[in-house]
C-alpha atoms as a PDB file:
ATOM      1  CA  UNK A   1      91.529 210.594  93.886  1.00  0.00           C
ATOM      2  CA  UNK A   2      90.201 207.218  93.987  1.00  0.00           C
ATOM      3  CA  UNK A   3      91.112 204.392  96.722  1.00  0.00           C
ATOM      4  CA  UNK A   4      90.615 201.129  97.975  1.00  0.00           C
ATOM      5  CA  UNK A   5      89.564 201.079 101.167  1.00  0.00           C
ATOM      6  CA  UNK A   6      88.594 197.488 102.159  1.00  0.00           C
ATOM      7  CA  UNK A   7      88.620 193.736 100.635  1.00  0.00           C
ATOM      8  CA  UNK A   8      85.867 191.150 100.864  1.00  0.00           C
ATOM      9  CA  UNK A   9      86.278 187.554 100.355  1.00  0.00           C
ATOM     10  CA  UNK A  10      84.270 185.059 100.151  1.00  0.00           C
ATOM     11  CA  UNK A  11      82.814 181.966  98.758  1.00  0.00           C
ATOM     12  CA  UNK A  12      80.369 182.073  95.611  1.00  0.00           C
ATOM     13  CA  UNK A  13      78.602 178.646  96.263  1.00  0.00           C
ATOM     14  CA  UNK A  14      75.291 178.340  93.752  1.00  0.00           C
ATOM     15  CA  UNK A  15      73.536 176.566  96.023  1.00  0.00           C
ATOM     16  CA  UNK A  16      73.813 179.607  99.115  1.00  0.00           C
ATOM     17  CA  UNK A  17      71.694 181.987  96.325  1.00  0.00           C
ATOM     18  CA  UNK A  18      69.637 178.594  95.626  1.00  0.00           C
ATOM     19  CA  UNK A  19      68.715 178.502  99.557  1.00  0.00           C
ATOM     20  CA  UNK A  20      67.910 182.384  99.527  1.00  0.00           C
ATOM     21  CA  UNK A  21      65.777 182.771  96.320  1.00  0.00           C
ATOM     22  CA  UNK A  22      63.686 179.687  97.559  1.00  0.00           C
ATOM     23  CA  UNK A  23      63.131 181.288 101.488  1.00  0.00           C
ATOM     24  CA  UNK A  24      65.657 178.664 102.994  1.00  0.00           C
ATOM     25  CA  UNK A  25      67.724 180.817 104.887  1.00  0.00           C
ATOM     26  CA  UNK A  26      66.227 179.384 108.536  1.00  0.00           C
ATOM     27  CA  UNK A  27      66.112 175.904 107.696  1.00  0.00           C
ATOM     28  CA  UNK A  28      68.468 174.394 110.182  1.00  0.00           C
ATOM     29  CA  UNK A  29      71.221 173.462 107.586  1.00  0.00           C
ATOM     30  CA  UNK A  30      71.298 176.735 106.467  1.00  0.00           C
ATOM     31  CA  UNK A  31      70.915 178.753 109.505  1.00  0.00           C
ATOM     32  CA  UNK A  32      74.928 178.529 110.137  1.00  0.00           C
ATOM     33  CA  UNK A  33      76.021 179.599 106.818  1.00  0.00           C
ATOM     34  CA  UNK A  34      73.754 183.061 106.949  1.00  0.00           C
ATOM     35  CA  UNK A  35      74.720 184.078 110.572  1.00  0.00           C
ATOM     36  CA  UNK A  36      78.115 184.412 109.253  1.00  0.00           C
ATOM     37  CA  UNK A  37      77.459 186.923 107.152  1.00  0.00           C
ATOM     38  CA  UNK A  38      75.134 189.099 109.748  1.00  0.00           C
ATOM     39  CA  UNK A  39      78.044 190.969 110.745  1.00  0.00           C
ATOM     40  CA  UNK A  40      79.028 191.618 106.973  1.00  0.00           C
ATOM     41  CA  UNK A  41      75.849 192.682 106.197  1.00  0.00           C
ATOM     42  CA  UNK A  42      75.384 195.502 109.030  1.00  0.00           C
ATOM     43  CA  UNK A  43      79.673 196.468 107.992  1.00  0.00           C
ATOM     44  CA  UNK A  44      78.213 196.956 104.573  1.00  0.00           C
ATOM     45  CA  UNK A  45      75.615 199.232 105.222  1.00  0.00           C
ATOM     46  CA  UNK A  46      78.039 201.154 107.596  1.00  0.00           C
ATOM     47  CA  UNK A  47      80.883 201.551 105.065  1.00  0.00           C
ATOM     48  CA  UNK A  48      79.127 201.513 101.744  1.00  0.00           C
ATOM     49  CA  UNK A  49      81.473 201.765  98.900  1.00  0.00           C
ATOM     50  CA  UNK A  50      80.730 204.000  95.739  1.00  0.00           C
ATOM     51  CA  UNK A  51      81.694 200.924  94.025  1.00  0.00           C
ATOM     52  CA  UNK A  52      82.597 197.109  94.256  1.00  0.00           C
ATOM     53  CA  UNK A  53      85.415 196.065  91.557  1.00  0.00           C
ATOM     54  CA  UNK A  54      84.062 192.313  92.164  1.00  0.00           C
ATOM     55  CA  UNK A  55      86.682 189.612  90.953  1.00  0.00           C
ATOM     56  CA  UNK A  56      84.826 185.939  90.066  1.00  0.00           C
ATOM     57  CA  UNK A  57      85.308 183.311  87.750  1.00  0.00           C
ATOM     58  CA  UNK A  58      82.048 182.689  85.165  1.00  0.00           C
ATOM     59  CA  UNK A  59      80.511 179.410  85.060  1.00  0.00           C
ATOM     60  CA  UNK A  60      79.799 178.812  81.205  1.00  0.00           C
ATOM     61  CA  UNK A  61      77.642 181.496  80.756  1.00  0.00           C
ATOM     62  CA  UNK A  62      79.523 184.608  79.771  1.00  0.00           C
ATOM     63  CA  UNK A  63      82.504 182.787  78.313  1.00  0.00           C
ATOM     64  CA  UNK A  64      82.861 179.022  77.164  1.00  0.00           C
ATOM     65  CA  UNK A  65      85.362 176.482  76.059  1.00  0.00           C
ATOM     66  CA  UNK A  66      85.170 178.355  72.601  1.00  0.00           C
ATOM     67  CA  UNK A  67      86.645 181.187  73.767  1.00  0.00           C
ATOM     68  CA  UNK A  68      88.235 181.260  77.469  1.00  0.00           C
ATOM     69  CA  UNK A  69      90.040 185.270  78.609  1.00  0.00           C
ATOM     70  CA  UNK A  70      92.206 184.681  81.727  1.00  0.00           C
ATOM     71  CA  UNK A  71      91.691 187.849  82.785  1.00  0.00           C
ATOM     72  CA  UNK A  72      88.103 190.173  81.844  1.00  0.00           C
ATOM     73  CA  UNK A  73      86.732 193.262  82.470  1.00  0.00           C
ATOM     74  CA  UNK A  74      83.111 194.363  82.616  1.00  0.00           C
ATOM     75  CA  UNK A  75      83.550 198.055  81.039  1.00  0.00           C
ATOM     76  CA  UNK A  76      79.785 198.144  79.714  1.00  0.00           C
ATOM     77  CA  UNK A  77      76.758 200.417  81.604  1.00  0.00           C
ATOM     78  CA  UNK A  78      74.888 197.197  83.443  1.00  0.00           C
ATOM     79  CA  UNK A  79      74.831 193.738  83.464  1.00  0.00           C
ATOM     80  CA  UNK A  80      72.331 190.977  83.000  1.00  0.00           C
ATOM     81  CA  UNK A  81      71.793 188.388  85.292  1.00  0.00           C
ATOM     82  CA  UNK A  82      72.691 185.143  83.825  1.00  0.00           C
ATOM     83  CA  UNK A  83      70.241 182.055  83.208  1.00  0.00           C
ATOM     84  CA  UNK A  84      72.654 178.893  84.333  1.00  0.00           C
ATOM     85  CA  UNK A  85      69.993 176.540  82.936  1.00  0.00           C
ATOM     86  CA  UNK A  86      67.650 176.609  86.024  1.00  0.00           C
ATOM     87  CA  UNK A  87      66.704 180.657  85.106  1.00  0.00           C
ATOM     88  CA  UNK A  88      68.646 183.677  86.160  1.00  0.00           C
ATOM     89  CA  UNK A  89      68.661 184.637  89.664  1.00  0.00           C
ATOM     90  CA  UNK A  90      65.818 186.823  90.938  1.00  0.00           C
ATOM     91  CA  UNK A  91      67.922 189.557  91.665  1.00  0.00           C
ATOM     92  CA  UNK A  92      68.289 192.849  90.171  1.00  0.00           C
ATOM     93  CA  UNK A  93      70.387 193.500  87.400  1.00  0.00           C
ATOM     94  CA  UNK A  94      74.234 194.898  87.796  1.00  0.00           C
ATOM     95  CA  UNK A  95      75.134 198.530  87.434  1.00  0.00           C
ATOM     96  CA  UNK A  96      78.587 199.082  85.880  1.00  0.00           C
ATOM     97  CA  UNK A  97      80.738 201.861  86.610  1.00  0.00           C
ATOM     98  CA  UNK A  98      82.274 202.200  82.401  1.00  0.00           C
ATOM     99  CA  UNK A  99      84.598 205.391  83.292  1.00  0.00           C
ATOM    100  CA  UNK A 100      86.187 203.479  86.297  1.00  0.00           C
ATOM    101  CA  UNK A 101      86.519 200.234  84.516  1.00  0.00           C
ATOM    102  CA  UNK A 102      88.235 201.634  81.229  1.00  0.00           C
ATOM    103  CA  UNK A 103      90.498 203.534  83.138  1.00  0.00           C
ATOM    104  CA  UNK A 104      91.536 200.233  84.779  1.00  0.00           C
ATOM    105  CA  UNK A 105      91.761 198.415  81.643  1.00  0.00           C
ATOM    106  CA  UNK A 106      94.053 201.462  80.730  1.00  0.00           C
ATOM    107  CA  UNK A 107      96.249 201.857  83.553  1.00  0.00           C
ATOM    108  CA  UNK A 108      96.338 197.593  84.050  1.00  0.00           C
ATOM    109  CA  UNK A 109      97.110 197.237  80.365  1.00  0.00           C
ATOM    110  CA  UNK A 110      99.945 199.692  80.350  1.00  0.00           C
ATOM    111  CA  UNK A 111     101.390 197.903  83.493  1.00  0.00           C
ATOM    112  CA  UNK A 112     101.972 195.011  81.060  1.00  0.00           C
ATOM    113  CA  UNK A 113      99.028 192.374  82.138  1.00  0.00           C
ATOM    114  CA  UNK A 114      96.725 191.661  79.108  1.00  0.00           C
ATOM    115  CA  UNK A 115      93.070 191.949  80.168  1.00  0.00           C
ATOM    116  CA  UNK A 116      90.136 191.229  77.751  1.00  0.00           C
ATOM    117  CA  UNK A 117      87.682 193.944  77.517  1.00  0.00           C
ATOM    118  CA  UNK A 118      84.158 193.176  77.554  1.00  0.00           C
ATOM    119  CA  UNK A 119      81.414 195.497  76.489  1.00  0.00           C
ATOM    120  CA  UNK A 120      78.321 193.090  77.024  1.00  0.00           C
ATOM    121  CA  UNK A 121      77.824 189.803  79.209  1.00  0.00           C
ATOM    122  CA  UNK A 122      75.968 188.141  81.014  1.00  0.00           C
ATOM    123  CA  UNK A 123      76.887 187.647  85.144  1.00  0.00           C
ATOM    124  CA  UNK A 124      76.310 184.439  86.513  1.00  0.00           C
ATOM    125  CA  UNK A 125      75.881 183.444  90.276  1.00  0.00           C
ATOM    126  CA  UNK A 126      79.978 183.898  90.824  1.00  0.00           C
ATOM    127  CA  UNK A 127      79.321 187.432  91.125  1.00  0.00           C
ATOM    128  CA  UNK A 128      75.576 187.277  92.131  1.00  0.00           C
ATOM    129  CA  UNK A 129      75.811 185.079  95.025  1.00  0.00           C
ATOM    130  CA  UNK A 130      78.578 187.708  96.616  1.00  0.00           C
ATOM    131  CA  UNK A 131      76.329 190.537  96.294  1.00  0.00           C
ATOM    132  CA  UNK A 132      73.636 188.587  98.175  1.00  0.00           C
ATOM    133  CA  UNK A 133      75.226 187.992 101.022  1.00  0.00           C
ATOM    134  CA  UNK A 134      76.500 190.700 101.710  1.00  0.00           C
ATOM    135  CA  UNK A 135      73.874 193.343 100.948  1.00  0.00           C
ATOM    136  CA  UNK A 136      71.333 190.997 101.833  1.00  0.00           C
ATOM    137  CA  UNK A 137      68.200 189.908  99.575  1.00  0.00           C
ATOM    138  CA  UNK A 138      67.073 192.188  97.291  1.00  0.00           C
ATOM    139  CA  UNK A 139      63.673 192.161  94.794  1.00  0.00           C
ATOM    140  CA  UNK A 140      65.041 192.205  91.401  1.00  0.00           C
ATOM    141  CA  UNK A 141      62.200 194.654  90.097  1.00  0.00           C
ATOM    142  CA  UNK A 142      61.778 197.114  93.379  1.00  0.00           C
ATOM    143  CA  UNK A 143      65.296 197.199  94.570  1.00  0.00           C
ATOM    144  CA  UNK A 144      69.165 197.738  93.566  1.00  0.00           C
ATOM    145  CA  UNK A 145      72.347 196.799  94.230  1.00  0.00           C
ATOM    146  CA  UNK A 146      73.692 199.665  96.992  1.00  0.00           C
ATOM    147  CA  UNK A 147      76.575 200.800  93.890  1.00  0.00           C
ATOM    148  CA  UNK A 148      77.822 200.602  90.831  1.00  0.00           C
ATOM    149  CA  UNK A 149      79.980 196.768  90.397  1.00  0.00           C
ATOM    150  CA  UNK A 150      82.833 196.320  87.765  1.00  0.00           C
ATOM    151  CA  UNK A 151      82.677 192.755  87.079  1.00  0.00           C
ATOM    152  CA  UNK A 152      86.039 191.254  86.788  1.00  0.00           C
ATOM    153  CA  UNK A 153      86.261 187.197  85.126  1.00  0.00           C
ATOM    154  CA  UNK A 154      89.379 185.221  85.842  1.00  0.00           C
ATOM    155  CA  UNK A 155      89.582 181.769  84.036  1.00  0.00           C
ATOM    156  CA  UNK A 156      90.089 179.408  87.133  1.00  0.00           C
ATOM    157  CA  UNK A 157      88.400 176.332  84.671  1.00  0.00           C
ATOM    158  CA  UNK A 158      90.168 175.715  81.745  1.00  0.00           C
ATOM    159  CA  UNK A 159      94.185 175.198  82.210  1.00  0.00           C
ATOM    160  CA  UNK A 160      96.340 176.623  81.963  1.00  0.00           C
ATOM    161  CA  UNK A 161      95.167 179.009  84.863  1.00  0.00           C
ATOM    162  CA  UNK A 162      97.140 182.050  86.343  1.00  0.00           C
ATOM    163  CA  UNK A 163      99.570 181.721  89.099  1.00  0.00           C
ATOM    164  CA  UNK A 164      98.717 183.009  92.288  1.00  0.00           C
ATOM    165  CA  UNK A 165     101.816 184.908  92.437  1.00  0.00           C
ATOM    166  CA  UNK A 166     100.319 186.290  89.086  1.00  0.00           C
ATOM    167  CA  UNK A 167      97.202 187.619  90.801  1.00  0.00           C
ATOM    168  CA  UNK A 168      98.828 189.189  93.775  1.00  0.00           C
ATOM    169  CA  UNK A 169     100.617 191.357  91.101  1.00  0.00           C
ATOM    170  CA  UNK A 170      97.792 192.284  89.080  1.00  0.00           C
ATOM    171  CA  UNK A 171      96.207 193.194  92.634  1.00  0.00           C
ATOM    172  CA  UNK A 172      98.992 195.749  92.874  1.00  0.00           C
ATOM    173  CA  UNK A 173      98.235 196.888  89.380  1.00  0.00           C
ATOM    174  CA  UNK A 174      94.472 197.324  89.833  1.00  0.00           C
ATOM    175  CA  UNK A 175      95.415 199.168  92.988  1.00  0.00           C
ATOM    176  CA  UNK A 176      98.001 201.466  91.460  1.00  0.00           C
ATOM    177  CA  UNK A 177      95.281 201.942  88.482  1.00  0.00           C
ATOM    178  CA  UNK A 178      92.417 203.117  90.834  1.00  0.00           C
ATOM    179  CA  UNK A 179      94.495 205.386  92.728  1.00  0.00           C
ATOM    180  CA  UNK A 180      95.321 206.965  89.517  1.00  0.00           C
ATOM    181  CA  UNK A 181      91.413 208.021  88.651  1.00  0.00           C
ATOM    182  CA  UNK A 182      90.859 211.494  89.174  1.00  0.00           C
ATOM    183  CA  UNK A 183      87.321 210.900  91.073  1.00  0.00           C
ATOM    184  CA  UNK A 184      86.771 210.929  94.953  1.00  0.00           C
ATOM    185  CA  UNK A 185      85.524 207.389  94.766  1.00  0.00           C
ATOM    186  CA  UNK A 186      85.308 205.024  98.131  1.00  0.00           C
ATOM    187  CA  UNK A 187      86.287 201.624  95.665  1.00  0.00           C
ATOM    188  CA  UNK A 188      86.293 198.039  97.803  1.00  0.00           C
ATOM    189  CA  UNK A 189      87.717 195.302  96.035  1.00  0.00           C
ATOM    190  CA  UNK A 190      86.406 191.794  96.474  1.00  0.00           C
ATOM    191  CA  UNK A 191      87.701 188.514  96.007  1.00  0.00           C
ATOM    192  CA  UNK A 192      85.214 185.628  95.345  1.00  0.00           C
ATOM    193  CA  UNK A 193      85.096 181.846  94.847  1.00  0.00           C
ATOM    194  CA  UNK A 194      86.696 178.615  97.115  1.00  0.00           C
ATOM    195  CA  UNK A 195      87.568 177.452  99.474  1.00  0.00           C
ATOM    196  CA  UNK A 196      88.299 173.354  98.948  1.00  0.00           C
ATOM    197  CA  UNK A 197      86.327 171.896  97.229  1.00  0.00           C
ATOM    198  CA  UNK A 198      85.879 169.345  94.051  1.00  0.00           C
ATOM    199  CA  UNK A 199      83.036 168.459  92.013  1.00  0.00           C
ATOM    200  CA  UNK A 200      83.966 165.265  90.123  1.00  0.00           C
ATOM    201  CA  UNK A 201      86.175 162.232  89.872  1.00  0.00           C
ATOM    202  CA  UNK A 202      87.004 160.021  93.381  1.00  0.00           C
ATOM    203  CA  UNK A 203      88.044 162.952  95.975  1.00  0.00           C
ATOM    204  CA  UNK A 204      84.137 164.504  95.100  1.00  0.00           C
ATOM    205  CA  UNK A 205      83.224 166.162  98.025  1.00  0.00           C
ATOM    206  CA  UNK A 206      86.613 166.582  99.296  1.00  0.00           C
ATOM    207  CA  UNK A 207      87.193 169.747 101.496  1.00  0.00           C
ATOM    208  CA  UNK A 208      90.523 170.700 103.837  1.00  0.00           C
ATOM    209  CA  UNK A 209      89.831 172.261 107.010  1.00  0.00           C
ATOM    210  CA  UNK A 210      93.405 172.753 107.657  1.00  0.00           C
ATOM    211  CA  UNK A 211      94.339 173.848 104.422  1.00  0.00           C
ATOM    212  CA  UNK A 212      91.336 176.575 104.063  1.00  0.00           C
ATOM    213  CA  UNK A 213      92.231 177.926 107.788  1.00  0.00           C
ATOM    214  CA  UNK A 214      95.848 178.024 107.083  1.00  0.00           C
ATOM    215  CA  UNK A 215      95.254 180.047 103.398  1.00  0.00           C
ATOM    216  CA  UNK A 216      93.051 182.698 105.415  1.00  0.00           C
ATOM    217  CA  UNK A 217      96.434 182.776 108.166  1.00  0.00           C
ATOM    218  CA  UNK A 218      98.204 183.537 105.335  1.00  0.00           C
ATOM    219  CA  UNK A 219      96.034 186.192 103.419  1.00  0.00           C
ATOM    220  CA  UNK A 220      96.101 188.116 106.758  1.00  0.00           C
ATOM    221  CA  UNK A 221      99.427 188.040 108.042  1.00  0.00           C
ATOM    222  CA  UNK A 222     101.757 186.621 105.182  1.00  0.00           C
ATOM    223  CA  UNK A 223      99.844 187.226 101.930  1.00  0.00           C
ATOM    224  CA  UNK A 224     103.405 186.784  99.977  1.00  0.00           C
ATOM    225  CA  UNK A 225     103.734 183.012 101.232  1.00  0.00           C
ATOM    226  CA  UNK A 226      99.832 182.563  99.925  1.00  0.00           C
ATOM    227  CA  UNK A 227     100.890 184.342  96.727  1.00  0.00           C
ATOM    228  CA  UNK A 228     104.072 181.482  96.386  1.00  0.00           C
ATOM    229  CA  UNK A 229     101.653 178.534  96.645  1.00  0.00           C
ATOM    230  CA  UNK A 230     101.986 176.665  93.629  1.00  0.00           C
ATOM    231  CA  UNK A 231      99.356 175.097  91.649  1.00  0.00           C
ATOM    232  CA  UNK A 232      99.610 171.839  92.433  1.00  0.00           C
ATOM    233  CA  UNK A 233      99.295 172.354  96.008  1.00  0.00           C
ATOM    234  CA  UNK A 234      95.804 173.700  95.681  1.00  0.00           C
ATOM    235  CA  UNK A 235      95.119 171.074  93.668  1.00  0.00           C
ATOM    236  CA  UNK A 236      96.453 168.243  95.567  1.00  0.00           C
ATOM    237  CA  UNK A 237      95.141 169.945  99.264  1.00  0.00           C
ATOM    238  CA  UNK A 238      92.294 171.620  98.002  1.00  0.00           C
ATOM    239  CA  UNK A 239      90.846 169.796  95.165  1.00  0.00           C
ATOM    240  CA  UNK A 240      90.630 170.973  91.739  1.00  0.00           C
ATOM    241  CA  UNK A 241      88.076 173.412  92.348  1.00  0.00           C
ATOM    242  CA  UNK A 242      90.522 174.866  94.930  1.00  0.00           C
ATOM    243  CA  UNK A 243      92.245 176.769  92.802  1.00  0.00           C
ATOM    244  CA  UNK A 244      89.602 179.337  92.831  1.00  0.00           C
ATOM    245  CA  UNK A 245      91.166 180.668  95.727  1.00  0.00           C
ATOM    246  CA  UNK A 246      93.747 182.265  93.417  1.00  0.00           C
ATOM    247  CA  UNK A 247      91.301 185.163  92.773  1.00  0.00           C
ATOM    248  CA  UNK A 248      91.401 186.260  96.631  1.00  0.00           C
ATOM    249  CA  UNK A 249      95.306 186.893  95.799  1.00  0.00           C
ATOM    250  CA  UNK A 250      93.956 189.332  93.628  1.00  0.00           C
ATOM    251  CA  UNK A 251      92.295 191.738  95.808  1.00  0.00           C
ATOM    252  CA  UNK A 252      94.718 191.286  98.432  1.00  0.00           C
ATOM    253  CA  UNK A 253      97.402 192.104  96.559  1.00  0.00           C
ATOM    254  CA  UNK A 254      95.357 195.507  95.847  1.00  0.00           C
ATOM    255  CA  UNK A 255      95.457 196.647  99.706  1.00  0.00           C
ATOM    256  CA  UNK A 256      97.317 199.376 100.554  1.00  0.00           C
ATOM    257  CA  UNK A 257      99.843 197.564 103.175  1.00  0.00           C
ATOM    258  CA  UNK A 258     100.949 195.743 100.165  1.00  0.00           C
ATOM    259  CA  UNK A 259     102.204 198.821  97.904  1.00  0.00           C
ATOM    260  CA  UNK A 260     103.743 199.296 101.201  1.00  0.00           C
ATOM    261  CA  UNK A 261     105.641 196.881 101.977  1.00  0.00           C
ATOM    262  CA  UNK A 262     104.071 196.268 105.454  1.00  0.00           C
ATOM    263  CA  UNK A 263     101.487 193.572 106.410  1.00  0.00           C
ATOM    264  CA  UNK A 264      98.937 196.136 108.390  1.00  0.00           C
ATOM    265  CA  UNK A 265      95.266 195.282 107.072  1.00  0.00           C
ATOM    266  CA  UNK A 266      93.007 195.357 109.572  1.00  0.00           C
ATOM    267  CA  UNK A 267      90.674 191.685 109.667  1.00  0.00           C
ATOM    268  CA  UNK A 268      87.265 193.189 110.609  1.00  0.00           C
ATOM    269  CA  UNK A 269      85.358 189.776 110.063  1.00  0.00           C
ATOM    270  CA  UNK A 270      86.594 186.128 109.603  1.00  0.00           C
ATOM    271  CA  UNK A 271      83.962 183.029 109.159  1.00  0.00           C
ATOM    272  CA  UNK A 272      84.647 179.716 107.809  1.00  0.00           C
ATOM    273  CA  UNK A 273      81.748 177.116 107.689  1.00  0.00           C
ATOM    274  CA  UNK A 274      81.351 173.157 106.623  1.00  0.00           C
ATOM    275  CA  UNK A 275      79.345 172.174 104.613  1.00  0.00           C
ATOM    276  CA  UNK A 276      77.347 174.575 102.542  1.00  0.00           C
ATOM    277  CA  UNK A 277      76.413 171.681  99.832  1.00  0.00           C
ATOM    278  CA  UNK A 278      79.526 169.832  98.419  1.00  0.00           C
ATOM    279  CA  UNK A 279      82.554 172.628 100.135  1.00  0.00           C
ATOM    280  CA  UNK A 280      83.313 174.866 102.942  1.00  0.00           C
ATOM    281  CA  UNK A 281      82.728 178.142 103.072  1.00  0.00           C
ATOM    282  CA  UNK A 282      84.831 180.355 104.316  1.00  0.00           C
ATOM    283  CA  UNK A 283      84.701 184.646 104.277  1.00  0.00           C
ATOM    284  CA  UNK A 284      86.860 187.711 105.564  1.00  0.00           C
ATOM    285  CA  UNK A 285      86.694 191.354 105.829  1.00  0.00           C
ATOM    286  CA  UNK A 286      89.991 193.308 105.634  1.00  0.00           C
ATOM    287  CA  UNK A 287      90.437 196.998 105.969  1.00  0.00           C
ATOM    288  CA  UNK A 288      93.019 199.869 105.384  1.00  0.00           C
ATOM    289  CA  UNK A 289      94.659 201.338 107.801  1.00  0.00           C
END
């Protein structure tokens, strides 16, 4: 049988894959950020999953205002790396895993959450940026992702927006649907995006220490009062880009203490950075037990 063994969290800032495609990892500003991740980097190699069901939100580039899913998954065979408007990311491209992802789109669907299913698009740096730091820089033409990723696109842009409370369950879902694949398959579940942050208006630039530190508190030891935040908190203590952090409910709610009714993950790794351009940064590592 299938199983989750581990969640990763972390931010998806552009500008982090920015600073590694253009060799600006040492530079002094950046130094900080990247020694965070050393210890997530050497974990990955040691506890390699057979594959990553990577949650993210896409920037405009898979999905726009024409057409916005709250919830997607990435059932096709690979993945192209996105081109933002600056050119896609010179990484390689993104293996699915199609017999894994439609049996989640199954299972998730017959749990009554509505997921759109997506046979072809484009993955942009939500999901790109992720991979990078924690499996390290990779040529796009030599080299490969270490497994097989299921891309999955939550709509954190265009409100209305799910409920965090909404996530955590569909974490429970995905969980329950993995377990249910009849494959010996080591599956870690990530959840991507945050922390505070906002990109526009008069609060541009703000970002909440307190807020962000308290949230990862909560995702450790009380991930049910994180899954009762309400939107307007994030909003008003995060910014409006904070929301993001909704999608970390989701692979939270798919560890095993939580089907359990316990609150036993093991934290392997916890960082939390300012400022990595315009936000914080923050990152965790939580195991099974």
């Amino acid at each position: 049988m299938a199983r989750i063994t581990a969640s990763v969290y972390t931010s998806h800032v552009p500008a982090i894959g920015a600073a590694l495609d253009l060799g600006k990892s040492d530079e002094p500003y950046w130094q900080p950020v990247f020694k965070g991740y050393e210890f997530s980097k050497q974990w990955m190699k040691d506890n390699q999953p057979d594959v990553i069901f990577l949650v993210y939100n896409d920037h405009a580039t898979a999905f726009s205002l024409d057409m916005i899913p709250t919830f997607a998954i990435g059932t096709a065979a690979e993945f192209a790396i996105a081109d933002e408007g600056w050119g896609p990311r010179p990484v390689p491209k993104v293996i699915g895993h199609p017999a894994l992802a439609s049996h989640i789109a199954q299972s998730v669907i017959q749990q009554d959450f509505d997921l759109t299913i997506v046979n072809k698009m484009d993955v942009d740096h939500g999901l790109t940026v992720p991979l990078s730091l924690m499996c390290g820089v990779k040529d796009p033409v030599k080299d490969a992702w270490p497994c097989p990723v299921i891309p999955f696109a939550v709509n954190v842009v265009q409100y209305p927006v799910p409920s965090g409370q909404r996530c955590f369950n569909l974490g429970k879902a995905i969980a329950k649907a993995v377990e249910s694949f009849d494959e010996d398959l080591n599956v870690h579940i990530w959840g991507t995006g945050g922390m505070s942050h906002q990109l526009q208006g008069p609060r541009a630039g703000l970002i909440n220490k307190e807020f962000d530190n308290a949230f990862l508190d909560q995702l450790i030891a009380n991930p049910a009062d994180a899954a009762a935040i309400p939107h307007i908190d994030y909003v008003r203590e995060a910014g409006s880009e904070g929301i993001e952090l909704v999608m970390w409910l989701i692979a939270r709610g798919a560890m095993k203490d939580i089907a359990n009714n316990t609150v036993s993950a093991r934290a392997r790794h916890r960082f939390y950075h300012v400022p990595a351009s315009n936000t914080a940064v923050g990152h965790l590592i939580l195991e099974n037990t």
